[in-house]
Protein backbone atom coordinates (compact mmCIF):
# COMPACT_ATOMS: atom_id res chain seq x y z
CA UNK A 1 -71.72 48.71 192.82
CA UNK A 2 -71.38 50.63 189.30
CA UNK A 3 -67.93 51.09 186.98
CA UNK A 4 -66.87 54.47 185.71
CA UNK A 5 -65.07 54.91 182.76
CA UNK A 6 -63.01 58.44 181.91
CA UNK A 7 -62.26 58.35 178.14
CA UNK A 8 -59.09 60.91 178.09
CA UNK A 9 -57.19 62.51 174.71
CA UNK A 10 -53.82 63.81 176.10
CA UNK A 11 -51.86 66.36 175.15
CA UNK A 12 -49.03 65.00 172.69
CA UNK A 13 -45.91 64.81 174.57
CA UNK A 14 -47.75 65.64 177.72
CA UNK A 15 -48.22 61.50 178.38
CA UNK A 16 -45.58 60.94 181.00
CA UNK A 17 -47.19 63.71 182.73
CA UNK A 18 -50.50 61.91 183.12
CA UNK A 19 -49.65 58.81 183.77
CA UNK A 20 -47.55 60.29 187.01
CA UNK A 21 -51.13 62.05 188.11
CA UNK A 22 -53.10 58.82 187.57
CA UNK A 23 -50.45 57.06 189.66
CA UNK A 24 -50.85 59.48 192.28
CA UNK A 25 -55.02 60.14 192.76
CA UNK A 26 -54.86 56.22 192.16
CA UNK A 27 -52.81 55.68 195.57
CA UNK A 28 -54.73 58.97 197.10
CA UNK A 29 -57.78 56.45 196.32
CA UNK A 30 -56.62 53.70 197.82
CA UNK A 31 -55.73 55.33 200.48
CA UNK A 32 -58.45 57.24 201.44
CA UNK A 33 -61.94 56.24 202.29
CA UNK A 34 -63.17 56.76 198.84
CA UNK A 35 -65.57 54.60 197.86
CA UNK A 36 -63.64 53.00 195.18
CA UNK A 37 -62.75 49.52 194.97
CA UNK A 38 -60.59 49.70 191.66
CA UNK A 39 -59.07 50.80 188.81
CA UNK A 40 -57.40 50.09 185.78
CA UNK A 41 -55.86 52.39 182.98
CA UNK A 42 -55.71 51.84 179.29
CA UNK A 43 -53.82 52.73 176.13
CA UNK A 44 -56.08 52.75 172.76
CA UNK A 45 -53.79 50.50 170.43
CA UNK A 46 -54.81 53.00 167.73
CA UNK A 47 -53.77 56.42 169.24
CA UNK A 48 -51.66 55.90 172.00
CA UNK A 49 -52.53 59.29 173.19
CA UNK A 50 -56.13 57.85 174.44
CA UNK A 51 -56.35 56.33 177.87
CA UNK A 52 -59.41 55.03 179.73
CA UNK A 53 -59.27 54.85 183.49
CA UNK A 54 -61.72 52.28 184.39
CA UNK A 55 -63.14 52.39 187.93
CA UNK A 56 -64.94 50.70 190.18
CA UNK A 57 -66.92 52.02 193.35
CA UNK A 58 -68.71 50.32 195.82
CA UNK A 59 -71.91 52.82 194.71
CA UNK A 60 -73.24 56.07 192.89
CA UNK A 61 -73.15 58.22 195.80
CA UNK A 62 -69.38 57.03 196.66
CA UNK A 63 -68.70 58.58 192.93
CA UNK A 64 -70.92 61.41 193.38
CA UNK A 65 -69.05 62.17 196.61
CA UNK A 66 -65.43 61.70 195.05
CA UNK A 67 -66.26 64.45 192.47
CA UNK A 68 -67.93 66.93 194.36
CA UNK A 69 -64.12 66.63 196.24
CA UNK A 70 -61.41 69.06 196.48
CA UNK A 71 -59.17 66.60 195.47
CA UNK A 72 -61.08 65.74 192.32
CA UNK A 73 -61.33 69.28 191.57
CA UNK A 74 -58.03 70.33 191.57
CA UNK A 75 -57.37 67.15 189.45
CA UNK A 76 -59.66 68.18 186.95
CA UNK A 77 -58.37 71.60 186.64
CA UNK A 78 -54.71 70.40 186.60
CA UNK A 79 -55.86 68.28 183.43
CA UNK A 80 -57.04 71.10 181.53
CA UNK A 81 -53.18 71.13 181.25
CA UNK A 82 -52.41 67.96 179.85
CA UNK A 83 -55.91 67.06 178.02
CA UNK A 84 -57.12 68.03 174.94
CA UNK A 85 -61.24 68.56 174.58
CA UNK A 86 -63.24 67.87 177.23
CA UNK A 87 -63.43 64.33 178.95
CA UNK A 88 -66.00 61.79 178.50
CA UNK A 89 -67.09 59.50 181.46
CA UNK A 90 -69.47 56.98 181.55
CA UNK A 91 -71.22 55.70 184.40
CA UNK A 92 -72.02 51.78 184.47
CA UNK A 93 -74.50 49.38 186.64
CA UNK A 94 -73.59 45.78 185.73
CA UNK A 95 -77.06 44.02 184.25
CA UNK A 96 -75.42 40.52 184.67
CA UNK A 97 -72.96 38.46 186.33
């Protein structure tokens, strides 16, 4: 199992807007047969224009699968609209329970 976390700077005023697409690849996820298990977003209390989506998958090649999709794709180049810079993920293997 490993965690991703995507470390997102929106667009001012373009919030709403992602929040609607994370609420809609989030139930694509779930209903698909992804590979991921979870996922939770987050608001920085500092900027409120930073979000973090962290994920969980049941393994690196379920991820690596998911973004070689055409659905991830055409998710990435829809947030070139509402995202400012380029994206930072981080992929995570838990060391301990």
């Amino acid at each position: 199992m490993i965690n991703v976390g995507f470390n997102y700077l929106v667009s001012e005023g373009k919030e709403e807007q992602f929040l609607l697409k994370f609420r809609e690849v989030l139930q694509l996820l779930k209903t698909s047969n992804s590979g991921m298990l979870d996922a939770k977003l987050y608001r920085s209390v500092d900027n409120p224009r930073e979000f973090l989506i962290f994920t969980e998958w049941e393994s690196l090649d379920a991820f690596r699968k998911f973004t070689s999709s055409r659905e991830y794709k055409e998710t990435v180049e829809y947030g070139k609209s509402v995202i400012e810079g380029r994206p930072r993920h981080i992929v995570l293997q838990r060391v301990e329970d």
